[in-house]
N, C-alpha and C. Protein backbone atom coordinates (compact mmCIF):
# COMPACT_ATOMS: atom_id res chain seq x y z
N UNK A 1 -4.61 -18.21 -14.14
CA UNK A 1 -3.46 -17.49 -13.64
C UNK A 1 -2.55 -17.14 -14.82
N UNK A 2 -2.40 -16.18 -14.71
CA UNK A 2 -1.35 -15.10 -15.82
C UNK A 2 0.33 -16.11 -15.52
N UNK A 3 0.87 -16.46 -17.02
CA UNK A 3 1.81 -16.74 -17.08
C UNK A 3 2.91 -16.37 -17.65
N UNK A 4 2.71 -14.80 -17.79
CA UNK A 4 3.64 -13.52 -18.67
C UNK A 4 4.98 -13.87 -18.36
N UNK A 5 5.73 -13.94 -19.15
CA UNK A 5 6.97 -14.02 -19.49
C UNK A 5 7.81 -12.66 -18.90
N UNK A 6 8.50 -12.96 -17.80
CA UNK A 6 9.16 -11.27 -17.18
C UNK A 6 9.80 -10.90 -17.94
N UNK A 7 10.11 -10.00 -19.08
CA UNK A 7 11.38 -9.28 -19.69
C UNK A 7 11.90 -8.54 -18.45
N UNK A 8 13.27 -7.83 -18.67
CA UNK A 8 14.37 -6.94 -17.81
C UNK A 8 13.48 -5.65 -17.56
N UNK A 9 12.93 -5.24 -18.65
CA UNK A 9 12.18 -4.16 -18.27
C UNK A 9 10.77 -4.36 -17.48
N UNK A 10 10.14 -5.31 -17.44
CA UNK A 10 8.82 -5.71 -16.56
C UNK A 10 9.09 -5.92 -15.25
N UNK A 11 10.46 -6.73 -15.35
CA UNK A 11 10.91 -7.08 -13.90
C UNK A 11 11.06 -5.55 -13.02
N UNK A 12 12.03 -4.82 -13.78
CA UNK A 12 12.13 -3.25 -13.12
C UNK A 12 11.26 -2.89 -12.39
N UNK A 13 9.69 -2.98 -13.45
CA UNK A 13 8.19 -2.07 -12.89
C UNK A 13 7.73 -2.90 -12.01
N UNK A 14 8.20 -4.33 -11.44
CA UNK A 14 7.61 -4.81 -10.97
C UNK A 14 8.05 -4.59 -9.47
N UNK A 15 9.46 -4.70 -9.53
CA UNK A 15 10.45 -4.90 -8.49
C UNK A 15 10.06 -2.86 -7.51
N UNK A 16 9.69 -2.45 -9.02
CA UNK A 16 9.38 -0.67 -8.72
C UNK A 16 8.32 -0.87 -7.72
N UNK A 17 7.17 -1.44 -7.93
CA UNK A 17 5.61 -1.19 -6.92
C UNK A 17 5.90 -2.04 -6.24
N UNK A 18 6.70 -3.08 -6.12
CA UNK A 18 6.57 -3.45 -4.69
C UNK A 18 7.29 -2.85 -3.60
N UNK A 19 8.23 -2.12 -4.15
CA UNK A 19 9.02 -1.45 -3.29
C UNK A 19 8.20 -0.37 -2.59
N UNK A 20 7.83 0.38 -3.29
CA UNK A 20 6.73 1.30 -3.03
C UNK A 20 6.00 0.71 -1.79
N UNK A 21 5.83 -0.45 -1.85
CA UNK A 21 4.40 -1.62 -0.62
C UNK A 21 5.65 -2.13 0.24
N UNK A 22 6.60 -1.74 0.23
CA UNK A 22 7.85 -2.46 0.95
C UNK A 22 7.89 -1.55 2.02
N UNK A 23 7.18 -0.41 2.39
CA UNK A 23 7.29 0.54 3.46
C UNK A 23 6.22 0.23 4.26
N UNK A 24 5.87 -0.03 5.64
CA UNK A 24 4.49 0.24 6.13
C UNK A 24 4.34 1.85 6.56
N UNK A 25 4.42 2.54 5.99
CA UNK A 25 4.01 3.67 6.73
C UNK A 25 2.97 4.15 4.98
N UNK A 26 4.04 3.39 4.14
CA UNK A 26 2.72 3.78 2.63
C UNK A 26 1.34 2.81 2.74
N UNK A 27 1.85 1.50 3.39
CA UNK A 27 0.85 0.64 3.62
C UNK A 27 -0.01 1.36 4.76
N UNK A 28 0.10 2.05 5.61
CA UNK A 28 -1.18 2.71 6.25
C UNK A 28 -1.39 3.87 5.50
N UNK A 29 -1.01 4.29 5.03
CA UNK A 29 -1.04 5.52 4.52
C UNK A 29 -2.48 5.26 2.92
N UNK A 30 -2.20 3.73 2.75
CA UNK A 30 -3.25 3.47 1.42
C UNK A 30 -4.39 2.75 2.20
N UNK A 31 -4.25 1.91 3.55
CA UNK A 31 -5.20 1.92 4.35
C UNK A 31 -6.44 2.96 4.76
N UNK A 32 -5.64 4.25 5.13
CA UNK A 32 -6.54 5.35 5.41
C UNK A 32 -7.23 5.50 4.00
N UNK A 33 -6.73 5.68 3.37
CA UNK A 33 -7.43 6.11 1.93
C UNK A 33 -8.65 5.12 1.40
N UNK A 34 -8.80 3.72 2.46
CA UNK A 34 -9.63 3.22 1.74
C UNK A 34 -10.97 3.90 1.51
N UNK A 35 -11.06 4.69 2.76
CA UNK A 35 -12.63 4.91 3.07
C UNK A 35 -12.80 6.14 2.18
N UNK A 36 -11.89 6.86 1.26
CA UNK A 36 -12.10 7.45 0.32
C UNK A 36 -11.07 8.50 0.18
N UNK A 37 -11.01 10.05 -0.09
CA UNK A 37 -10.29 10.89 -0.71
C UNK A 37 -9.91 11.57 1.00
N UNK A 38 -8.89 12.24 0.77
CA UNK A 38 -8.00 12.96 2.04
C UNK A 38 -6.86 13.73 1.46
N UNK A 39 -7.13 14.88 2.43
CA UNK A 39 -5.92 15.73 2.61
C UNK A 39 -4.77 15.31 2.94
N UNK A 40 -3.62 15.79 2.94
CA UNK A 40 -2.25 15.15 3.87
C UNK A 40 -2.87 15.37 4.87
N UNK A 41 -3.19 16.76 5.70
CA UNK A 41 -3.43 17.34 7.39
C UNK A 41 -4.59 15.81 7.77
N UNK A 42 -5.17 15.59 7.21
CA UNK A 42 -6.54 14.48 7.31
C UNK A 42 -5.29 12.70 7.49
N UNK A 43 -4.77 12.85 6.46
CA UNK A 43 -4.17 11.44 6.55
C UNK A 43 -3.13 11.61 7.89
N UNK A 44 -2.63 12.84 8.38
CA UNK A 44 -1.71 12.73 9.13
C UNK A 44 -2.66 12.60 10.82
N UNK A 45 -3.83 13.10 10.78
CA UNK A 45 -4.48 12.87 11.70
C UNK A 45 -5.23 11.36 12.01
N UNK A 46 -5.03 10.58 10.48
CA UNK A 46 -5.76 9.58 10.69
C UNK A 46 -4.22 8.43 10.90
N UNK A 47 -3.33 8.69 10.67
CA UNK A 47 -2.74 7.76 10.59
C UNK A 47 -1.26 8.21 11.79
N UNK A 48 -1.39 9.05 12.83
CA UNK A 48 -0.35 9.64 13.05
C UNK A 48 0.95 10.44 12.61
N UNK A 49 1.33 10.01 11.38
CA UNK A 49 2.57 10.36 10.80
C UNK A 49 2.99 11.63 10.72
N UNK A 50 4.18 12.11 10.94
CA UNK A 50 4.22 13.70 10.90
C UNK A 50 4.19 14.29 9.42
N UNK A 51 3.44 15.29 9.28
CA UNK A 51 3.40 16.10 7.64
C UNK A 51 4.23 15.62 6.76
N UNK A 52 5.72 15.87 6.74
CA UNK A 52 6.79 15.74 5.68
C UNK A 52 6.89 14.43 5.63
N UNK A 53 6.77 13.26 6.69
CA UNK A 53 6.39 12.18 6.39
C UNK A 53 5.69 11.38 5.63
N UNK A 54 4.19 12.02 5.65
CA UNK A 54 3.22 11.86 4.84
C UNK A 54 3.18 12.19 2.98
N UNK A 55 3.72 13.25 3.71
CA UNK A 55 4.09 14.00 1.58
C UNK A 55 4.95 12.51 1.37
N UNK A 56 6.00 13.09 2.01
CA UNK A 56 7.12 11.73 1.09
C UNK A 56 6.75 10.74 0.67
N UNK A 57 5.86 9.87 1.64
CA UNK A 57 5.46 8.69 0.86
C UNK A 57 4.47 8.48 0.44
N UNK A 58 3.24 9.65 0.22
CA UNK A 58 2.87 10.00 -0.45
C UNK A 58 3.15 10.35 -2.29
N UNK A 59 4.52 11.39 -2.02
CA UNK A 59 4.66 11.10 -3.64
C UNK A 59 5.64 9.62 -3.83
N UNK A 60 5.90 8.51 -2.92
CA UNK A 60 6.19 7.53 -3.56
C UNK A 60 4.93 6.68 -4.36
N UNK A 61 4.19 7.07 -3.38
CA UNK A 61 3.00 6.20 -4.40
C UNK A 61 2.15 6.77 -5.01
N UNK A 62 2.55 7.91 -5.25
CA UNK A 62 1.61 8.51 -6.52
C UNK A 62 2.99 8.28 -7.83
N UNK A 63 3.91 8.20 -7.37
CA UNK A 63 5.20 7.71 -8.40
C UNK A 63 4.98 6.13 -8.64
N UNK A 64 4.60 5.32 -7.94
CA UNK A 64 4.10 4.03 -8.01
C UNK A 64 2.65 3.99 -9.07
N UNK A 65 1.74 4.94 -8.47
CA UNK A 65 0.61 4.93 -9.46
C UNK A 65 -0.29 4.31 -8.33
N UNK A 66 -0.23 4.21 -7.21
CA UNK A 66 -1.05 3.63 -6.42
C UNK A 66 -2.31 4.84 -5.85
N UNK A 67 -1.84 5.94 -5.54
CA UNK A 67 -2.18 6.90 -5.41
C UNK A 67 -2.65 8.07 -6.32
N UNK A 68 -4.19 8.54 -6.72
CA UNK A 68 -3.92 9.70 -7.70
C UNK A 68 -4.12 10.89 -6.46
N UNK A 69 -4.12 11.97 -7.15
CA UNK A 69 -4.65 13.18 -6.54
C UNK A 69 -4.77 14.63 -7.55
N UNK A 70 -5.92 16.01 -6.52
CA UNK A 70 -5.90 16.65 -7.46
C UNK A 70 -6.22 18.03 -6.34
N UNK A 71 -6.04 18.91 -6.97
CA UNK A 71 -6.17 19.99 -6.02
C UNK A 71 -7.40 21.01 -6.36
N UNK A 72 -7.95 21.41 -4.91
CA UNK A 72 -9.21 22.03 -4.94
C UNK A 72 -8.75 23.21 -4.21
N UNK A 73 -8.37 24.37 -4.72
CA UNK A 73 -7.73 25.36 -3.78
C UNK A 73 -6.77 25.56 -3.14
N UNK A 74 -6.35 25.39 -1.76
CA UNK A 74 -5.33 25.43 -1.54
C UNK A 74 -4.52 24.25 -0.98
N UNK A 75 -5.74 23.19 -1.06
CA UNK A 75 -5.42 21.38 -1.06
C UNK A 75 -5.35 20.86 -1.63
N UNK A 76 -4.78 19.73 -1.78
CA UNK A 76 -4.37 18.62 -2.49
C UNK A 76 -4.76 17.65 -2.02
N UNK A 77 -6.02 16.95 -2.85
CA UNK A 77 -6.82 15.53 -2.41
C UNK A 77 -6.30 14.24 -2.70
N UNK A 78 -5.91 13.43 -1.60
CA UNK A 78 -5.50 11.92 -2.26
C UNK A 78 -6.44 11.18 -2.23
N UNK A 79 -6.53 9.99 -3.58
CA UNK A 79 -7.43 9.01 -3.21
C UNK A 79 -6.41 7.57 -3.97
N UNK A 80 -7.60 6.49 -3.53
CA UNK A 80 -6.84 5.43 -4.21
C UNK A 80 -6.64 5.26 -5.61
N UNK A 81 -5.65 4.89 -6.19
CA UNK A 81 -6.08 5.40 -8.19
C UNK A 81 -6.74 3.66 -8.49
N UNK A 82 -5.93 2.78 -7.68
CA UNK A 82 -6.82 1.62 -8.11
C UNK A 82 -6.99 0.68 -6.76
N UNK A 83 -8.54 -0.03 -6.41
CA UNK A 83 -7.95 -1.02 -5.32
C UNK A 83 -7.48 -2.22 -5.35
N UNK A 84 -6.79 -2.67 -6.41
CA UNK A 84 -6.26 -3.77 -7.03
C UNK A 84 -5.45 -4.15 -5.70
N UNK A 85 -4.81 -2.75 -5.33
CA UNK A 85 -3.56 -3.27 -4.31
C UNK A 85 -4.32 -4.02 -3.21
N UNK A 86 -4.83 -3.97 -2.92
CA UNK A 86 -5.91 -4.81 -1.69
C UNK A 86 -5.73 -6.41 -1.79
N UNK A 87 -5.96 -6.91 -3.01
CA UNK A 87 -5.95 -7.83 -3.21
C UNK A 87 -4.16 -8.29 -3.77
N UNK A 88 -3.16 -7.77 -3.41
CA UNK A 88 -2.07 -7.81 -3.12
C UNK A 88 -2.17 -8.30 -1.33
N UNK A 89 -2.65 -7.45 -1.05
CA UNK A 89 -2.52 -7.01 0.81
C UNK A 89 -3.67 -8.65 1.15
N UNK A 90 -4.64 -8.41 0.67
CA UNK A 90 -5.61 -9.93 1.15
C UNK A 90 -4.66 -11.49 0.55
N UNK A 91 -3.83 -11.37 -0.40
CA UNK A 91 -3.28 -12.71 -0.81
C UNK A 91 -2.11 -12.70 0.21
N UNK A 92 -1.41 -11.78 0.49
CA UNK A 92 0.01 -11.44 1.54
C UNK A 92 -1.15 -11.91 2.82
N UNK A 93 -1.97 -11.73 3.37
CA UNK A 93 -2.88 -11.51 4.84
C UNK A 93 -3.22 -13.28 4.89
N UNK A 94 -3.71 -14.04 3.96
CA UNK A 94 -3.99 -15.08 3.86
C UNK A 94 -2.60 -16.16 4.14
N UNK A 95 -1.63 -15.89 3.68
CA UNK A 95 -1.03 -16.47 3.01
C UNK A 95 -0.34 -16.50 5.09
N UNK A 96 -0.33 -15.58 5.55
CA UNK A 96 0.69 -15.31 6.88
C UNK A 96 -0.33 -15.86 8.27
N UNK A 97 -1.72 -15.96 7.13
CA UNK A 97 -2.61 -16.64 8.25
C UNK A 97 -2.47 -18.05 8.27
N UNK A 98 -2.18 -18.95 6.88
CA UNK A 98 -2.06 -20.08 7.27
C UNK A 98 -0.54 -20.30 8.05
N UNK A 99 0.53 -19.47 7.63
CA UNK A 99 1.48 -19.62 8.60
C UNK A 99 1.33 -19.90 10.25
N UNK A 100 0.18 -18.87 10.43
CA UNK A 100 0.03 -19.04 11.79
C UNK A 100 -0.77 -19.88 12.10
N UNK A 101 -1.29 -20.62 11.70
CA UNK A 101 -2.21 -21.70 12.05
C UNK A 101 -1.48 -22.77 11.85
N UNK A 102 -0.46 -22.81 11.17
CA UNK A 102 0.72 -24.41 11.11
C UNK A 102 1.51 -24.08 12.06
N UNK A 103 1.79 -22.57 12.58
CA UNK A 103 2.96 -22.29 13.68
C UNK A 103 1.91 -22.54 15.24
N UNK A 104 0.50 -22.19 15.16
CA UNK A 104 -0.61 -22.81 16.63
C UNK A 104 -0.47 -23.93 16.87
N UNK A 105 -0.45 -25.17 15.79
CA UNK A 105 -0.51 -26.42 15.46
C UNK A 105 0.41 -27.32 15.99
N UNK A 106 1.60 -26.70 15.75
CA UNK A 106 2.57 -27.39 16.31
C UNK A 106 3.13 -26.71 17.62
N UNK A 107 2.76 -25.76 18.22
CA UNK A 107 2.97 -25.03 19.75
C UNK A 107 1.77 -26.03 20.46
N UNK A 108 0.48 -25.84 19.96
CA UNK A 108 -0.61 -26.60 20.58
C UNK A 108 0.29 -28.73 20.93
N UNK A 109 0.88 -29.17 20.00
CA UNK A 109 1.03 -30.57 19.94
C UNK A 109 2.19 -30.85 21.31
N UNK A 110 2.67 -29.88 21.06
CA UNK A 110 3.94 -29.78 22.51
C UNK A 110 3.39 -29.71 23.97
């Protein structure tokens, strides 16, 4: 385990991408994308969100770096730029599962 020393400026970039993951509508929005590259019209069909919705937090996480994209005509393709974030999302998923298994534990003992 990495024991990097935060400087003021690391803390910034750090405090920056999580904010970015601090929305769930970017968190489905990088969900859809797992299964590969998409349009906005495609992500807005896969994920409900209305258009201008989608852009927006869309360019938050291509401002994050979570997101790349590139355009083929008169679209603009998103995909994931890295799936590192996953394993953000699986340590957060784990971590709320043992919660709930100490919060069963003691509902079950009552």
């Amino acid at each position: 385990m990495s024991r990097t020393k935060f400087t003021r400026e690391l803390i910034e970039l750090i405090a920056g991408r999580f904010k970015a993951l601090g929305e769930p509508a970017r968190l489905n929005l990088l969900n859809a994308l797992r299964g590969g590259e998409m349009t906005v019209n495609e992500l807005v069909d896969a994920t409900g969100l209305g258009q201008a919705n989608v852009s927006k937090h869309l360019q938050s996480l291509y401002a994050a770096k979570f997101v790349d994209r590139r355009k083929e005509g008169l679209f603009t393709y998103y995909a994931l730029a890295d799936r590192d974030v996953f394993r953000l999302c699986d340590l957060m998923c784990g971590r709320i599962e043992e919660e709930l298994a100490g919060h069963r534990k003691v509902l079950a003992a009552r």
